[in-house]
Protein backbone atom coordinates (compact mmCIF):
# COMPACT_ATOMS: atom_id res chain seq x y z
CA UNK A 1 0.00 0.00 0.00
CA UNK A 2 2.84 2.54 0.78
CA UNK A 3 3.17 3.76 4.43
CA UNK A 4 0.99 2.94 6.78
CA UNK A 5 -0.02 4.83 10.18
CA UNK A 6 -0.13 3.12 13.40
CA UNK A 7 -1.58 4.14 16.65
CA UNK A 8 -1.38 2.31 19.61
CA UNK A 9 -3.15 2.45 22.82
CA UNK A 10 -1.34 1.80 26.58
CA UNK A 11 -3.19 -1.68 27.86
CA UNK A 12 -0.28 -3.76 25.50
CA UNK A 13 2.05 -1.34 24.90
CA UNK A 14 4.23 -3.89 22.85
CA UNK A 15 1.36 -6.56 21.72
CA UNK A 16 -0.51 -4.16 20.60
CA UNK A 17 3.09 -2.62 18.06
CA UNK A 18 3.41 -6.20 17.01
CA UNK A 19 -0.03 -6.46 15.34
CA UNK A 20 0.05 -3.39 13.87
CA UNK A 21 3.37 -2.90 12.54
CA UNK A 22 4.63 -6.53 11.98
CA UNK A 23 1.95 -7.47 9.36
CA UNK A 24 2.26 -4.02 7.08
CA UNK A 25 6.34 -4.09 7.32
CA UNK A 26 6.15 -8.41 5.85
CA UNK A 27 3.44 -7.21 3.46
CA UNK A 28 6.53 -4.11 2.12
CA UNK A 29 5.19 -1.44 3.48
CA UNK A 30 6.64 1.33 5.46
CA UNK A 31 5.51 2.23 9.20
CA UNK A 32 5.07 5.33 10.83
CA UNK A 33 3.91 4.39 14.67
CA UNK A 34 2.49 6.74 17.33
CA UNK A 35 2.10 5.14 20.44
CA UNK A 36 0.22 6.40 23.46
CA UNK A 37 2.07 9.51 25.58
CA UNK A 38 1.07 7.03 28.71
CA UNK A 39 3.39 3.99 27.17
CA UNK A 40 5.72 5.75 25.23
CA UNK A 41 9.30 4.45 26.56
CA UNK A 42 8.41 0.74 25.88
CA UNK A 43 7.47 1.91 22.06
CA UNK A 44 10.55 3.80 21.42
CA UNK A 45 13.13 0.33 23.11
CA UNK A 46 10.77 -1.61 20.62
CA UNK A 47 11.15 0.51 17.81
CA UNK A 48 14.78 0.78 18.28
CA UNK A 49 15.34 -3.25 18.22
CA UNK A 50 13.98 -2.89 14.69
CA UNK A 51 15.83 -0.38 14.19
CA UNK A 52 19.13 -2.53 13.98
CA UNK A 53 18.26 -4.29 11.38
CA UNK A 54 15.84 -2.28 9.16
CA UNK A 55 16.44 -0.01 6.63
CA UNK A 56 16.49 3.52 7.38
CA UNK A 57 12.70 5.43 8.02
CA UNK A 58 11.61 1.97 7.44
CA UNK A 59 9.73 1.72 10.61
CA UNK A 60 9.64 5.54 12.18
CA UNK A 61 7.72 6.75 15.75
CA UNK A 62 6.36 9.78 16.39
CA UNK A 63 5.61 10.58 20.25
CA UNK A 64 3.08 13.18 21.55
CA UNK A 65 -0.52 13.48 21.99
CA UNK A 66 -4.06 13.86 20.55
CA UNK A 67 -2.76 16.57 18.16
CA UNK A 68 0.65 14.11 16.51
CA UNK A 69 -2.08 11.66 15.90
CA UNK A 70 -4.41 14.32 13.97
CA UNK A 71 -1.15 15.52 11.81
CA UNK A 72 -0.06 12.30 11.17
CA UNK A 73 -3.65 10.76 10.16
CA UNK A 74 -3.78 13.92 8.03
CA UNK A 75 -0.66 13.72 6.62
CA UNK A 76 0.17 11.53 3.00
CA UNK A 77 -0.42 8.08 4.31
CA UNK A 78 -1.60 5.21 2.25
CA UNK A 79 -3.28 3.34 5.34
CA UNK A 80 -4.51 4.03 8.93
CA UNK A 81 -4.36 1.28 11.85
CA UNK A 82 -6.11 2.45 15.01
CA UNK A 83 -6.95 0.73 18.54
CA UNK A 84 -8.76 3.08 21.27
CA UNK A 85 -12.30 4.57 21.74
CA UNK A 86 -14.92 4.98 19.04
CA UNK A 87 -14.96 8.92 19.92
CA UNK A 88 -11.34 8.86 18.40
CA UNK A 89 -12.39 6.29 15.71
CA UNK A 90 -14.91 8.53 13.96
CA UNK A 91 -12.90 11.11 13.93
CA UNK A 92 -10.18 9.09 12.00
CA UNK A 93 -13.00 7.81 10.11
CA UNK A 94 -14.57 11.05 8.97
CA UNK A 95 -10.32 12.24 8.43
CA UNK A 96 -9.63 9.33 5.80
CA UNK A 97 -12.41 9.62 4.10
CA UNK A 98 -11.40 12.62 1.75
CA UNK A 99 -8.27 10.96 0.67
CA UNK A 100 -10.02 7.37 0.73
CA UNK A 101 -7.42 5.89 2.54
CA UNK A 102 -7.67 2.97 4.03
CA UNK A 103 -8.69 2.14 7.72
CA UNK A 104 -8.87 -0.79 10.34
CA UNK A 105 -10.18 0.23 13.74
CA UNK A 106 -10.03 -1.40 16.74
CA UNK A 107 -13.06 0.69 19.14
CA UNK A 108 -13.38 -1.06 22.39
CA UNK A 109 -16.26 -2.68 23.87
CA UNK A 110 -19.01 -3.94 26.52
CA UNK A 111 -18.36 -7.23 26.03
CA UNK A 112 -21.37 -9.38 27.67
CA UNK A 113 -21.11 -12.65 28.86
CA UNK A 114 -24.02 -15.07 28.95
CA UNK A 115 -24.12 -18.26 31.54
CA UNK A 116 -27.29 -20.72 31.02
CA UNK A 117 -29.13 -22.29 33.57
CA UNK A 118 -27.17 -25.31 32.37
CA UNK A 119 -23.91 -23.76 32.55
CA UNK A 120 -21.17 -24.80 34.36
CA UNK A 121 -21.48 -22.29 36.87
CA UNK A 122 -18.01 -23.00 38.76
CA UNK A 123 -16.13 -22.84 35.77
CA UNK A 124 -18.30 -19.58 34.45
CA UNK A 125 -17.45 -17.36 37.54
CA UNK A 126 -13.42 -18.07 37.45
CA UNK A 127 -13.78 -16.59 33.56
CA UNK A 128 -15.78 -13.98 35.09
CA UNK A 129 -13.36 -13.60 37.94
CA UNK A 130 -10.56 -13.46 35.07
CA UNK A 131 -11.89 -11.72 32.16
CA UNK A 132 -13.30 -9.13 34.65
CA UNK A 133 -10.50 -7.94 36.44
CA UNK A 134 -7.33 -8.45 34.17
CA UNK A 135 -4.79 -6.17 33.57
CA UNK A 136 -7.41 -4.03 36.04
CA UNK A 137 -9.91 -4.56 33.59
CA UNK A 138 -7.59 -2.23 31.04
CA UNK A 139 -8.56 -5.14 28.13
CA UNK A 140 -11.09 -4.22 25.06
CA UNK A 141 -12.41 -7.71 25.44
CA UNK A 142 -13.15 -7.52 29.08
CA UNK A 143 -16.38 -9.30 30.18
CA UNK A 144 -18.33 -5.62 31.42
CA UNK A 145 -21.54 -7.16 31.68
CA UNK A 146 -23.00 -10.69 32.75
CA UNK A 147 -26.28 -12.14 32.19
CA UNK A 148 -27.20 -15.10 34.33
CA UNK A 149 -30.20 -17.20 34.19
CA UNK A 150 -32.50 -16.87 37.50
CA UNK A 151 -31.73 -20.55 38.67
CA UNK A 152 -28.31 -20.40 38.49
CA UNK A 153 -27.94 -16.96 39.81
CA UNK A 154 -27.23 -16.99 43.69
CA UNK A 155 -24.45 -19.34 42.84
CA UNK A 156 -22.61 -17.74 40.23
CA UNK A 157 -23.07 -14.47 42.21
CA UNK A 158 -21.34 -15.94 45.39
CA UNK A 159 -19.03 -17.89 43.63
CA UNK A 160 -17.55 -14.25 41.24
CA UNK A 161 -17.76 -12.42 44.42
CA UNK A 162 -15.81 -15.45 46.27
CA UNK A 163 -13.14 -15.07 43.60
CA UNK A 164 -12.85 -11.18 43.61
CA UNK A 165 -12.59 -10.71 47.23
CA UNK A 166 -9.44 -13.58 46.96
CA UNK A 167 -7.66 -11.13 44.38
CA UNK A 168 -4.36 -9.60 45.52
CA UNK A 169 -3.92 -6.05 44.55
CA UNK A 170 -0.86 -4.03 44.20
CA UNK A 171 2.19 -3.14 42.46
CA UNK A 172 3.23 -5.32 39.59
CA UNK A 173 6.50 -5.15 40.91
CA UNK A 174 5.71 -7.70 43.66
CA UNK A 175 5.58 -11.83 43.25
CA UNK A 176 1.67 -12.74 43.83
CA UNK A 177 -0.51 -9.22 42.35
CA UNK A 178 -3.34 -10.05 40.53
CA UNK A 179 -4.85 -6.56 39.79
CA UNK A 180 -2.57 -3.69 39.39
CA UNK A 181 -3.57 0.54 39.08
CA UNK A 182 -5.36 2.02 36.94
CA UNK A 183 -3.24 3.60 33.99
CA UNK A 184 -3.84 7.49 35.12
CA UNK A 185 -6.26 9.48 37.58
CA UNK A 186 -8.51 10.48 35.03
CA UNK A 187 -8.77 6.68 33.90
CA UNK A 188 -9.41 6.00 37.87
CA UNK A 189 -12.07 8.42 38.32
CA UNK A 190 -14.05 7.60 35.49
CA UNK A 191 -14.39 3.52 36.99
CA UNK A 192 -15.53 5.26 40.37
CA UNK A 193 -18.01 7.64 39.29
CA UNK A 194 -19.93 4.84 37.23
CA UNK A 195 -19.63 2.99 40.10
CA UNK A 196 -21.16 5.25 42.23
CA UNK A 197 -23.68 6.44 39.84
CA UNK A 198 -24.60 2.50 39.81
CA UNK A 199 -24.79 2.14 43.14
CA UNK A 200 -27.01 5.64 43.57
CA UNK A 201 -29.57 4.09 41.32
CA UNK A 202 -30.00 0.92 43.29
CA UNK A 203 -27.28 -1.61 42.21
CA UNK A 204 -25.74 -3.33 45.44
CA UNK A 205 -22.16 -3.96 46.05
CA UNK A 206 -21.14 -7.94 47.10
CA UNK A 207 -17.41 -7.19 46.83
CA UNK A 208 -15.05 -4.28 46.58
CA UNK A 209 -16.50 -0.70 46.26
CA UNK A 210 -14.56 1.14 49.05
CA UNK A 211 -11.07 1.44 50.26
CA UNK A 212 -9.29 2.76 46.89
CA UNK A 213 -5.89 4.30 47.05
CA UNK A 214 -4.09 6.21 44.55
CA UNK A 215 -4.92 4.87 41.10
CA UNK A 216 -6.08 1.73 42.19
CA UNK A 217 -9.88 0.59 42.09
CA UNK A 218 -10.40 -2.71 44.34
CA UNK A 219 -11.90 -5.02 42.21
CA UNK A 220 -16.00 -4.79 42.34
CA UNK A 221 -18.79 -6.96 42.03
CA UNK A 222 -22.15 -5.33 41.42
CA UNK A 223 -25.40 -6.93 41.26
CA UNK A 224 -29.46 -5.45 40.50
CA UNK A 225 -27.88 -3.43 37.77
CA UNK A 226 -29.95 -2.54 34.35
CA UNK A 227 -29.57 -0.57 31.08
CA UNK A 228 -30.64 2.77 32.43
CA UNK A 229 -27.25 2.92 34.87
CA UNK A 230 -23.65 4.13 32.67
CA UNK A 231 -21.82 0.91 33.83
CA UNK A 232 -24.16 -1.09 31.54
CA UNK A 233 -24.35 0.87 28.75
CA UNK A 234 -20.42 2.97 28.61
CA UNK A 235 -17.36 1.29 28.55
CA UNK A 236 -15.84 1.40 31.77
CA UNK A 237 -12.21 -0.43 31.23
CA UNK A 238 -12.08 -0.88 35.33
CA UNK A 239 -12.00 -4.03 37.48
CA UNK A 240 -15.58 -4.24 38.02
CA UNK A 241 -17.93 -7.23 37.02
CA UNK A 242 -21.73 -6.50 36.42
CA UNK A 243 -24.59 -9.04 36.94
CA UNK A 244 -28.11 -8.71 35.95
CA UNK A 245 -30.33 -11.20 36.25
CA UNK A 246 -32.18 -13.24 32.86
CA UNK A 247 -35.63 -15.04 32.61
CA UNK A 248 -35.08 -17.16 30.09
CA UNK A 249 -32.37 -16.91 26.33
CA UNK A 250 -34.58 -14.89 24.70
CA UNK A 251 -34.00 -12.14 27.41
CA UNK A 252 -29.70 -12.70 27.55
CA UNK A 253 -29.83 -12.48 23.82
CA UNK A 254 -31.79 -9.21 23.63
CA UNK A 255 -29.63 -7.61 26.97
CA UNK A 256 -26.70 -8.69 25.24
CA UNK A 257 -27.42 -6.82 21.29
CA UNK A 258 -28.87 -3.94 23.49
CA UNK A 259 -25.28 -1.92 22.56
CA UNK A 260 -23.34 -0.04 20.03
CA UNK A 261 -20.84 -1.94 21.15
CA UNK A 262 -19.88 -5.55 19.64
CA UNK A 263 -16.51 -6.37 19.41
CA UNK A 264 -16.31 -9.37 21.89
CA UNK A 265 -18.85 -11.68 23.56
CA UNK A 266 -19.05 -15.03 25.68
CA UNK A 267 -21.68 -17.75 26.44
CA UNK A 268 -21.55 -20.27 29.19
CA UNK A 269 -23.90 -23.68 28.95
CA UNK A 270 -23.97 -27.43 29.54
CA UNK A 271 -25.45 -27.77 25.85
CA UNK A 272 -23.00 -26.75 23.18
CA UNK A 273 -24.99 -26.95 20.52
CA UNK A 274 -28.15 -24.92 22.85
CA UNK A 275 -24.79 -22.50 23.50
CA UNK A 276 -23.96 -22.13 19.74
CA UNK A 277 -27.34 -21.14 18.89
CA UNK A 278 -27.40 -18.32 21.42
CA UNK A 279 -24.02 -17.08 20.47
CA UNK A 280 -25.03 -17.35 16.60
CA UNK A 281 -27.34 -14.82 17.76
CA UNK A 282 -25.67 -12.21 19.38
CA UNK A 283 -23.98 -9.11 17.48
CA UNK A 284 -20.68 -9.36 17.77
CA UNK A 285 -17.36 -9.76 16.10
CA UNK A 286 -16.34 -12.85 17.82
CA UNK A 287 -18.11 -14.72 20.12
CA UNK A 288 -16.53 -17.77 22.67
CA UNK A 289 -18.31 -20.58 23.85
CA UNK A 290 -17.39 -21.99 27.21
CA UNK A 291 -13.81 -19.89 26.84
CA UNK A 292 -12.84 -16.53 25.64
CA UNK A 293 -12.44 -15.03 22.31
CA UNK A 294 -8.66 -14.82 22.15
CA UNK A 295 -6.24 -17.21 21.00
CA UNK A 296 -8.37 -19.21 18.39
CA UNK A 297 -5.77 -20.35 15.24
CA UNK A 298 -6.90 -18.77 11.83
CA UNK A 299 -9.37 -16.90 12.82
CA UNK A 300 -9.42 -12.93 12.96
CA UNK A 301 -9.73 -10.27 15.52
CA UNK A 302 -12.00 -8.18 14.52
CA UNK A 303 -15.81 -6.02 15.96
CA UNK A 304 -19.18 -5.75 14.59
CA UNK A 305 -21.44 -2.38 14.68
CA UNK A 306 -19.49 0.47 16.40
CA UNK A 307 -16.46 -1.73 17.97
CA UNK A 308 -14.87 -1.72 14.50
């Protein structure tokens, strides 16, 4: 294609280089990255490992802010690669378009997950535990909201807030930390005040919720949540694991497609093939059954409606 723009976000500050940049410099293009100002020291040691073997401005970085990334979508590229919020997105989006350049975006989600009344629920809540509060919940395929069927419900609920409340938190410079910070303040406040806003219109806390220091955010279970609080509707890239109640599939599928969002999604349940029909159903880029949606050989990574 020619040179291609990439633009990085913090949660995998090198994973996230690798996807991007490895792929357009085998296919003989040229690479000019911007990473995120948060991450920007572990770009610039990756992009000078290249750099020893490349040719010269074959793989470049720019560093700065909002306003690098507007010049250099702007500027005479020939593609545009782009992981971080749909806000951003459209605006690269509407940017390309004059020039048609090409684009691949990468906008986040509210990834449900669905367990069955014939789900394993044991094995459901440690993937809730896991998916919910990795990397601080800093992942766009975090599991942000849960449906659970009624009969299955008091378990699961005891069982994710059981595995929350055994979570270590701290610095990831210590052996045995499970949940580090949050990446910045700003990133911190935003997880609180849905949480709070939640919790002001009548969802209940079973674990977590108080006690935060600097930028961390314990890890939170909420429960008696519904689509009229933030938390289930706005991506909240925190540690905190929704769970709303279900009467029956019909009701999980239609909470679950009730979102821009659809870049990830999950389903737990004792039938597969009962599993695969409600995850045929749901609107989203990739869907897992019994397991999450990363790590599958051959297939792609990729979001339906406004995930990408």
């Amino acid at each position: 294609l020619g040179v291609c723009a990439a633009l990085t976000p913090f949660n995998f500050p090198a994973s996230m280089i690798s996807w991007m940049a490895l792929p357009a410099l085998m296919a003989g293009n040229t690479v000019v990255l911007k990473p995120s100002e948060e991450t920007p020291l572990i770009a610039q040691a990756y992009v000078d490992v290249f750099a020893q073997v490349l040719p010269k401005d074959v793989f470049s970085i720019v560093h700065g802010t909002a306003d690098q990334g507007r010049a250099l979508v702007a500027a005479s590229v020939d593609m545009i690669a782009f992981t971080g919020s749909r806000e951003t997105g459209r605006h690269i989006l509407s940017a390309a378009a004059p020039g048609l350049k090409r684009v691949l975006l990468e906008l986040g989600g509210k990834d449900p997950l669905v367990v069955l009344d014939d789900a394993d629920v044991d094995k459901a809540a440690a993937f809730a535990v896991r998916n919910s509060f990795r990397n601080a919940g800093q992942v766009c395929v975090s599991t942000e909201r849960i449906y659970v069927a009624e009969a299955v419900a008091d378990r699961f609920e005891r069982a994710v807030a059981r595995g929350c409340r055994a979570l270590v938190q701290g610095a990831f410079d210590f052996e045995g930390v499970d949940v580090g910070p949050m990446i910045h303040e700003r990133q911190r406040d935003h997880v609180l005040a849905q949480i709070d806003e939640a919790v002001g219109k009548g969802a209940r806390v079973l674990a977590g919720g108080q006690g935060h220091e600097g930028n961390f955010v314990r890890p939170t279970v909420l429960v008696g949540v519904d689509h009229t609080m933030e938390i289930m509707r706005e991506e909240t890239f925190g540690p905190v694991a929704c769970i709303a109640r279900v009467a029956d599939d019909e009701e999980a599928v239609r909470m679950a497609n009730d979102s821009p969002y659809g870049l990830g999604a999950v389903v737990f349940g004792g039938d597969e093939e009962r599993a695969a029909g409600v995850a045929r159903r749901i609107r989203a880029g990739m869907v897992g059954i019994n397991r999450g949606v990363g790590g599958v050989a051959g297939s792609p990574w990729v979001g339906a409606k406004e995930s990408g």
